[in-house]
Each structure stands twice: as structure tokens, then as C-alpha cells.
C-alpha atoms as a PDB file:
ATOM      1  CA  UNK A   1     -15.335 -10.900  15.567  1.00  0.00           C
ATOM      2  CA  UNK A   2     -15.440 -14.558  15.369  1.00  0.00           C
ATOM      3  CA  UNK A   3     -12.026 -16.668  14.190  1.00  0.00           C
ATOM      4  CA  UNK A   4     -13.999 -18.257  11.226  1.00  0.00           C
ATOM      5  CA  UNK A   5     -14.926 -14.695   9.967  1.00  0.00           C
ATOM      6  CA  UNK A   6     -11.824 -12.921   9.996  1.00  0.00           C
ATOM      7  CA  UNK A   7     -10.419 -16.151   8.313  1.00  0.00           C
ATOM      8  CA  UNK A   8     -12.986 -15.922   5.497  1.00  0.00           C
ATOM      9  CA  UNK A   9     -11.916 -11.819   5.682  1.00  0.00           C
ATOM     10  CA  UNK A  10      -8.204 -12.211   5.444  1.00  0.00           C
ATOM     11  CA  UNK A  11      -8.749 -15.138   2.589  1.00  0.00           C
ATOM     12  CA  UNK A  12     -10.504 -12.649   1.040  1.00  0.00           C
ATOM     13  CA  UNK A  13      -8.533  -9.649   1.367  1.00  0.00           C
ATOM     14  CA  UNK A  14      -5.639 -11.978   0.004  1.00  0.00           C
ATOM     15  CA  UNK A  15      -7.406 -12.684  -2.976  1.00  0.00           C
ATOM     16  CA  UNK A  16      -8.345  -9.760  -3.689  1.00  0.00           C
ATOM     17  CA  UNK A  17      -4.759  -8.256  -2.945  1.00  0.00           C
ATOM     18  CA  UNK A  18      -2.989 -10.493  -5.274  1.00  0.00           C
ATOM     19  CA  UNK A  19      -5.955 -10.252  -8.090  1.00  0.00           C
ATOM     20  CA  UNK A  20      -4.988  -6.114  -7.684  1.00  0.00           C
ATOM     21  CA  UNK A  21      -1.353  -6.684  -7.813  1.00  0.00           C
ATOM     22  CA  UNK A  22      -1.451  -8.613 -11.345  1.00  0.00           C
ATOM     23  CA  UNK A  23      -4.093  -6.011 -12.565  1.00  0.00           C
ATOM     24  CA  UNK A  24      -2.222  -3.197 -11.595  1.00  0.00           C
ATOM     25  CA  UNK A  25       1.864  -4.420 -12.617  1.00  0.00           C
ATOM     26  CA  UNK A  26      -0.274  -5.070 -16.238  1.00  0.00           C
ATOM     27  CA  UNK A  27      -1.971  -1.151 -15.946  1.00  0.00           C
ATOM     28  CA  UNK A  28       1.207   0.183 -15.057  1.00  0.00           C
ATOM     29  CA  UNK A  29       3.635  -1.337 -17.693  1.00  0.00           C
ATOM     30  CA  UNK A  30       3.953   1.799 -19.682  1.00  0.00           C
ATOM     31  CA  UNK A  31       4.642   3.493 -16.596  1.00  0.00           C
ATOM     32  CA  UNK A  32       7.786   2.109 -16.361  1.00  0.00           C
ATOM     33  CA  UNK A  33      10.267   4.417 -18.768  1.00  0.00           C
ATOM     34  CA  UNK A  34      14.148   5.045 -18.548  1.00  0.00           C
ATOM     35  CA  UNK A  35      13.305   8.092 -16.075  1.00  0.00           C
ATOM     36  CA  UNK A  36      10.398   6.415 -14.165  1.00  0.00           C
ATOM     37  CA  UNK A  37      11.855   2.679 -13.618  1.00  0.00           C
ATOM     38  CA  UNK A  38       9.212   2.839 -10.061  1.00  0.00           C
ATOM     39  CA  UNK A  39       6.511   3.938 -12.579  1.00  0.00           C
ATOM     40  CA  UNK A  40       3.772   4.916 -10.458  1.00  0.00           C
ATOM     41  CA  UNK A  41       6.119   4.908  -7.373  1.00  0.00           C
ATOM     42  CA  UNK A  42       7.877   8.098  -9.283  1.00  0.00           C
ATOM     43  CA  UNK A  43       4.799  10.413  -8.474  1.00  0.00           C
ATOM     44  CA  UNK A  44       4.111   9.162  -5.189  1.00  0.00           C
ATOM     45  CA  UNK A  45       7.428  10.265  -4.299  1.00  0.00           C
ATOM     46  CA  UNK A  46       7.539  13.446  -6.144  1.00  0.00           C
ATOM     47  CA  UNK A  47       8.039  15.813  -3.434  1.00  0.00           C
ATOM     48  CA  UNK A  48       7.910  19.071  -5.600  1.00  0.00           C
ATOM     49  CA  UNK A  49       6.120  20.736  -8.300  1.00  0.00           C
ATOM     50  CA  UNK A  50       9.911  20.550 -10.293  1.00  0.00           C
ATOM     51  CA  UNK A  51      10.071  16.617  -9.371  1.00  0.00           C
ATOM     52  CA  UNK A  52       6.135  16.022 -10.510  1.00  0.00           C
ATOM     53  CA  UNK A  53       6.704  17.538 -13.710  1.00  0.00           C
ATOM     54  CA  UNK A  54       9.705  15.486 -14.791  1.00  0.00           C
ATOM     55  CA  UNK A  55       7.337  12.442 -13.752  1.00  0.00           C
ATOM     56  CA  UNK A  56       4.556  13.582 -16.189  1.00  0.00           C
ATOM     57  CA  UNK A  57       6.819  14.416 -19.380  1.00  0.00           C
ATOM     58  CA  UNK A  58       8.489  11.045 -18.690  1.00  0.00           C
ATOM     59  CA  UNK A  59       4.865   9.965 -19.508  1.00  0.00           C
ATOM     60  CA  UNK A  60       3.984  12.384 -21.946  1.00  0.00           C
ATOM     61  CA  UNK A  61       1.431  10.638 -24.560  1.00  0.00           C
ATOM     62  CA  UNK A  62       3.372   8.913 -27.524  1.00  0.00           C
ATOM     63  CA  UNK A  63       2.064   7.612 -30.761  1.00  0.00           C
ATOM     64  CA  UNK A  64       1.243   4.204 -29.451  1.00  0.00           C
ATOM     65  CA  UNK A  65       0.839   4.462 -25.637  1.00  0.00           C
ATOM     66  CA  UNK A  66      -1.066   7.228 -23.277  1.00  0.00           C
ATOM     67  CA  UNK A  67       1.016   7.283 -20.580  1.00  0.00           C
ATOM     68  CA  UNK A  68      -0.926   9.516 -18.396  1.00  0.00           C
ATOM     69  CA  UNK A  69      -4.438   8.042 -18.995  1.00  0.00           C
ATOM     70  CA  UNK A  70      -2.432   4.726 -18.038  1.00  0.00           C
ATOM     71  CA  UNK A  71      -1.814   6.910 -14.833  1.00  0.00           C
ATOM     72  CA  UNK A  72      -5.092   7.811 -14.041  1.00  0.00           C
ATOM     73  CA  UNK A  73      -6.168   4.699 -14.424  1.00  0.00           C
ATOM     74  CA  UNK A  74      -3.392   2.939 -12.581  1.00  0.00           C
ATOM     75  CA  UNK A  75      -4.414   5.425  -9.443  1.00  0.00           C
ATOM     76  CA  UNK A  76      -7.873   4.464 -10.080  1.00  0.00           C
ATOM     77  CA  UNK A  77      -7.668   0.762  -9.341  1.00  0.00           C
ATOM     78  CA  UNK A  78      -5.366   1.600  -6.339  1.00  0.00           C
ATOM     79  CA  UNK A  79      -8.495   3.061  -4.648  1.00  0.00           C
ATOM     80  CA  UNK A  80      -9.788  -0.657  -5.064  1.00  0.00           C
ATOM     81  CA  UNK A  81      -6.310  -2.582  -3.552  1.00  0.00           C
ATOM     82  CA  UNK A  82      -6.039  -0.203  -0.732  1.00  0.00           C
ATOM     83  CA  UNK A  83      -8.919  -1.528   0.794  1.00  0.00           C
ATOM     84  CA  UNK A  84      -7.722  -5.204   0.131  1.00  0.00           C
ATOM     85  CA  UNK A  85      -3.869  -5.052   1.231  1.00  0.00           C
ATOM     86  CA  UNK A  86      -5.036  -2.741   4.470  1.00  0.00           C
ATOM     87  CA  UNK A  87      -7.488  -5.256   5.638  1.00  0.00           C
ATOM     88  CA  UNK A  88      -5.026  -7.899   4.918  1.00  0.00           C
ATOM     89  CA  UNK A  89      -2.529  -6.184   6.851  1.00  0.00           C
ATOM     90  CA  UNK A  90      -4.973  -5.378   9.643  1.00  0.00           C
ATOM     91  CA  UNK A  91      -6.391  -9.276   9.952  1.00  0.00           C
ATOM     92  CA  UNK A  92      -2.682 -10.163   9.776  1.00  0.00           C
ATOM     93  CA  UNK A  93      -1.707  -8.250  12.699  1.00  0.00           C
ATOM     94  CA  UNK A  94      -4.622  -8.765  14.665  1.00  0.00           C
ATOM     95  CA  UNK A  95      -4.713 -12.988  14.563  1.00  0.00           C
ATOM     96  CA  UNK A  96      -1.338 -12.625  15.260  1.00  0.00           C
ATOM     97  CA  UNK A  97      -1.844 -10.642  18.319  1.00  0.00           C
ATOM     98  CA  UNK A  98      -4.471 -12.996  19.165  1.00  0.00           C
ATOM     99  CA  UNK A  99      -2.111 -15.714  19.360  1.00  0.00           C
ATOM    100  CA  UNK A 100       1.033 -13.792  21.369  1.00  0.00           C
ATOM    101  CA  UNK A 101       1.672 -12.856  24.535  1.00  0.00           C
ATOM    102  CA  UNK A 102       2.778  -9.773  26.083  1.00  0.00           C
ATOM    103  CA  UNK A 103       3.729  -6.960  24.709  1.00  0.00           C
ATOM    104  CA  UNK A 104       3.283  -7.785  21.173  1.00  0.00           C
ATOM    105  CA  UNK A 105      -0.176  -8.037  21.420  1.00  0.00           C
ATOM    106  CA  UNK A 106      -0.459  -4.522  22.331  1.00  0.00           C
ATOM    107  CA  UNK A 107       1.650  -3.825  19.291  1.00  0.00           C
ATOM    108  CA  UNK A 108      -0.110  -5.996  17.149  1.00  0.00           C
ATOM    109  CA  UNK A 109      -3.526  -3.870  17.933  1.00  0.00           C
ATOM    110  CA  UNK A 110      -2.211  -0.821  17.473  1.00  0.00           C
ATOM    111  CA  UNK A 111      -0.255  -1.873  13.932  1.00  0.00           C
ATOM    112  CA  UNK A 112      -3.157  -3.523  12.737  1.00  0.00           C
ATOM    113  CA  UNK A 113      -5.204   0.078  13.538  1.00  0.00           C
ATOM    114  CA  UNK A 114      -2.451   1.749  11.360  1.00  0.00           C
ATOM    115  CA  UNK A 115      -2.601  -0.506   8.644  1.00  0.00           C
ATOM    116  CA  UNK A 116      -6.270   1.009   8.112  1.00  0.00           C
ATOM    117  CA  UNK A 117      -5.157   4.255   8.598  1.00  0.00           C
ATOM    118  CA  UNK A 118      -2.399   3.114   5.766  1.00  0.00           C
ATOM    119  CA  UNK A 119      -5.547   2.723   3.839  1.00  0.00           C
ATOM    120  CA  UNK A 120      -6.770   6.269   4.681  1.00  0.00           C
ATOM    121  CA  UNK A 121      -3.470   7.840   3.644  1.00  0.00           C
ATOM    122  CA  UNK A 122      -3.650   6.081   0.069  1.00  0.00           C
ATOM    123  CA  UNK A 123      -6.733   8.027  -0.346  1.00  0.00           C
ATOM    124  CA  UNK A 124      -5.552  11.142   0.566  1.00  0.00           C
ATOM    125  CA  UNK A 125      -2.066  10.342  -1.958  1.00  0.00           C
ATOM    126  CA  UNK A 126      -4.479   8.774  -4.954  1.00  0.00           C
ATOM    127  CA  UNK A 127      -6.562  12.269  -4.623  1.00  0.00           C
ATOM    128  CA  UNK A 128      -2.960  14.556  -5.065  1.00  0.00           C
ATOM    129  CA  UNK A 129      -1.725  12.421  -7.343  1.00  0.00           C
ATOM    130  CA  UNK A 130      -4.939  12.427  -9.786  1.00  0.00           C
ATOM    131  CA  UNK A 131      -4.871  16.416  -9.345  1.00  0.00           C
ATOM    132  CA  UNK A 132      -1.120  16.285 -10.414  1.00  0.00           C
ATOM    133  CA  UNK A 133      -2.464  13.778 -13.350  1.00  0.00           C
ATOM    134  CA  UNK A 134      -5.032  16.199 -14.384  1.00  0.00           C
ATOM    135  CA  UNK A 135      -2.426  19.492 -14.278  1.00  0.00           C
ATOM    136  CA  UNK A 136      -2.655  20.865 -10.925  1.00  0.00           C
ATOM    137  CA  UNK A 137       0.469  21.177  -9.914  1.00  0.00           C
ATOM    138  CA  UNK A 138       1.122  23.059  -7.453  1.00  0.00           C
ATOM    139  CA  UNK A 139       3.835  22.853  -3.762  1.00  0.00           C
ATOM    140  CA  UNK A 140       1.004  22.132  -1.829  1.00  0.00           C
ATOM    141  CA  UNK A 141      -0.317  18.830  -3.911  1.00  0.00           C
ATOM    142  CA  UNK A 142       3.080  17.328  -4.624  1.00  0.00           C
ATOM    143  CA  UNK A 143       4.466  18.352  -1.205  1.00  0.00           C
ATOM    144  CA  UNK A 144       0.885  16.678   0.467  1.00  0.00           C
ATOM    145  CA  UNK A 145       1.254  13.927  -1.925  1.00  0.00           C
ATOM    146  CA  UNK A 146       4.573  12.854  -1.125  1.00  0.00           C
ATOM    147  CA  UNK A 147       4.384  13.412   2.908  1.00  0.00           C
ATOM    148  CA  UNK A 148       1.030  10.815   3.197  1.00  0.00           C
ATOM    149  CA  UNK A 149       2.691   8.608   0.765  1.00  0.00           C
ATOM    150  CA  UNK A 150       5.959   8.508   3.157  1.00  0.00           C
ATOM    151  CA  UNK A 151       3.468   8.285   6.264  1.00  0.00           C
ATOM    152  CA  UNK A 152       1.670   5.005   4.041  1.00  0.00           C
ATOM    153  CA  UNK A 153       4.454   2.901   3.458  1.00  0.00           C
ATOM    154  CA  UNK A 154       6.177   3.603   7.038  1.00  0.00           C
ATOM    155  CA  UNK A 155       2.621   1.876   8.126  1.00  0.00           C
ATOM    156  CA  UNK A 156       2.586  -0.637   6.141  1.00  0.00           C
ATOM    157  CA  UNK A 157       6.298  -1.356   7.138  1.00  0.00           C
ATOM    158  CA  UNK A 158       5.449  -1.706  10.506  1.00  0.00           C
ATOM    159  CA  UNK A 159       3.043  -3.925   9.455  1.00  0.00           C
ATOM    160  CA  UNK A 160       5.073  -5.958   7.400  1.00  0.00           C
ATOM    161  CA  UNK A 161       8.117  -6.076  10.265  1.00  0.00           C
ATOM    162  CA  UNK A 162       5.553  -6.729  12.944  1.00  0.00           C
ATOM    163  CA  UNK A 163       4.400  -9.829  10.595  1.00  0.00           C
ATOM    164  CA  UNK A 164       7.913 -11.106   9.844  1.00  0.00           C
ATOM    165  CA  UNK A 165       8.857 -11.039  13.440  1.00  0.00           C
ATOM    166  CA  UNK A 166       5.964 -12.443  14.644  1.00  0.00           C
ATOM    167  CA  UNK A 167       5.389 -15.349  12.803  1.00  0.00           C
ATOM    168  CA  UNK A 168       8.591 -16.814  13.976  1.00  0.00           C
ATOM    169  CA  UNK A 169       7.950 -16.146  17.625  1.00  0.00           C
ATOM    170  CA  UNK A 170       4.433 -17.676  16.710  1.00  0.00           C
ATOM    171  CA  UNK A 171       6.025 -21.004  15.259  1.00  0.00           C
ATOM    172  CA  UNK A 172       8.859 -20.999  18.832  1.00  0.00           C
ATOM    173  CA  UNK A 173       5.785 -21.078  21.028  1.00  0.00           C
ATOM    174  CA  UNK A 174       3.786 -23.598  19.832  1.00  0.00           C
ATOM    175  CA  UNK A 175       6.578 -25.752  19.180  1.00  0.00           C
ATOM    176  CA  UNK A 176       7.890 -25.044  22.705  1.00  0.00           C
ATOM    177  CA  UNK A 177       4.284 -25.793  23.651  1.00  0.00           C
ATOM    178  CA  UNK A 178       4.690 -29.470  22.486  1.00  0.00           C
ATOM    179  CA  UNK A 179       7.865 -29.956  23.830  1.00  0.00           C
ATOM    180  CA  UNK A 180       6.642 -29.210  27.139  1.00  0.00           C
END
């Protein structure tokens, strides 16, 4: 893929991330309650039926708020910013690549291929946690929930580390470039 496209892909992918994040923190206000301060966060990481439950009557419906529709819908629009923050992840890691040498391009690659597959595991976690949502709650949904949530964010660490670290090993090169 050309350098102009996947610069035209990340810008959008950045848009589009950032237009998600303001649309979802407003979704997910009422999410946030004196048991759920992570709001949606709290169900990704409920790892049992006992820990799932305690999320949902945290958002039991009140007289002025659904808290569970607000759910439903907040996991709804995360199947929409999954495919922007993977693919900015993924274009992040892979121009970066482009531009290093050694090892961490290799690294790069592969990072960039598991910030799709970070993608992939969002699906898998939106689909337990909208059965939870809906009252299937079961050991197998929370359990499955909760292990490709874990296996998610350690991706999109990675990605996020392998960004950090590059970008100043990025800026030493080409400023050791013009020195030499």
C-alpha cells in the first residue's frame, strides 16, 4: 500500500477514533455509578456470573436513567470504534516499522497484525457482553467475556508500548541522520 494511502487511512482512523471516544464517554455517563466507577470497563472485566450480576444491578433501570439500554447501546457503538482504534493502531505500527531498522520492524509487523486481531477480540467481548446485557448469564459468557477482553487490551498495549518506544528511536535517527 502506497505512503499517501495509509496516510489518508490512519487520518482517518484518527478521526474516526476520537469522534467514537466523545460519543461513547457521552453514551456511557450513566454507566459510571459508586460500584461501576470503569462503567463499561466493569463488565468487560467481570470474570464470573457472581461479578456480572453485581455489574447489572449497579445499572438496574431508575426513574430517570436506563442504565442497561445505555449498556447496550454503549456496546453497540464499540462495534463501530473497534474498527477505527485497530486500524489506527495497525497503520501506527506499520509506518513506524517502515521507518526502523532491525529488529523492530519485525516487531512492528507482527504488533500491527495483533492490533487487528485486537479488533477481532472486541467482537467476540461486545457479543458476551450483549448476552450478559440481555440476561444470559452464565460461567461460560462472563468467563469468555473477560478472557478476550484481557487478550484485547494486552494487544493493544503492545501496541501502544511499541508506539511510545518507537517514536523516540524514530526522532534519534533522523536527527542522528543530520548530524552525520
Amino acid at each position: 500500500m502506497k505512503l499517501y494511502s495509509q496516510f489518508i487511512l490512519m487520518t482517518i482512523s484518527i478521526v474516526g477514533s476520537l469522534t467514537m471516544i466523545l460519543v461513547m464517554s457521552e453514551s456511557g455517563k450513566a454507566l459510571k455509578t459508586e460500584k461501576t466507577a470503569c462503567a463499561i470497563i466493569n463488565l468487560e472485566f467481570a470474570y464470573s456470573p457472581d461479578k456480572v450480576n453485581q455489574v447489572i444491578a449497579a445499572w438496574s433501570p431508575t426513574s430517570d436513567s436506563n442504565r442497561i439500554k445505555s449498556a447496550v447501546v454503549n456496546t453497540q457503538f464499540d462495534f463501530i470504534f473497534l474498527i477505527f482504534y485497530s486500524l489506527f493502531f495497525y497503520f501506527s505500527c506499520i509506518l513506524l516499522s517502515q521507518k526502523l531498522i532491525g529488529k523492530f520492524t519485525k516487531v512492528g509487523q507482527w504488533i500491527a497484525i495483533g492490533a487487528l486481531t485486537a479488533g477481532c477480540f472486541d467482537i467476540v467481548e461486545n457479543i458476551g457482553m450483549l448476552f450478559s446485557l440481555h440476561g444470559h448469564v452464565n460461567w461460560f459468557i462472563s468467563l469468555f467475556t473477560f478472557i478476550f477482553s484481557i487478550m484485547k487490551w494486552l494487544l493493544v498495549l503492545f501496541a501502544v508500548v511499541y508506539i511510545l518506544a518507537g517514536l523516540p528511536l524514530l526522532a534519534y535517527r533522523k536527527f542522528r541522520h543530520k548530524i552525520l
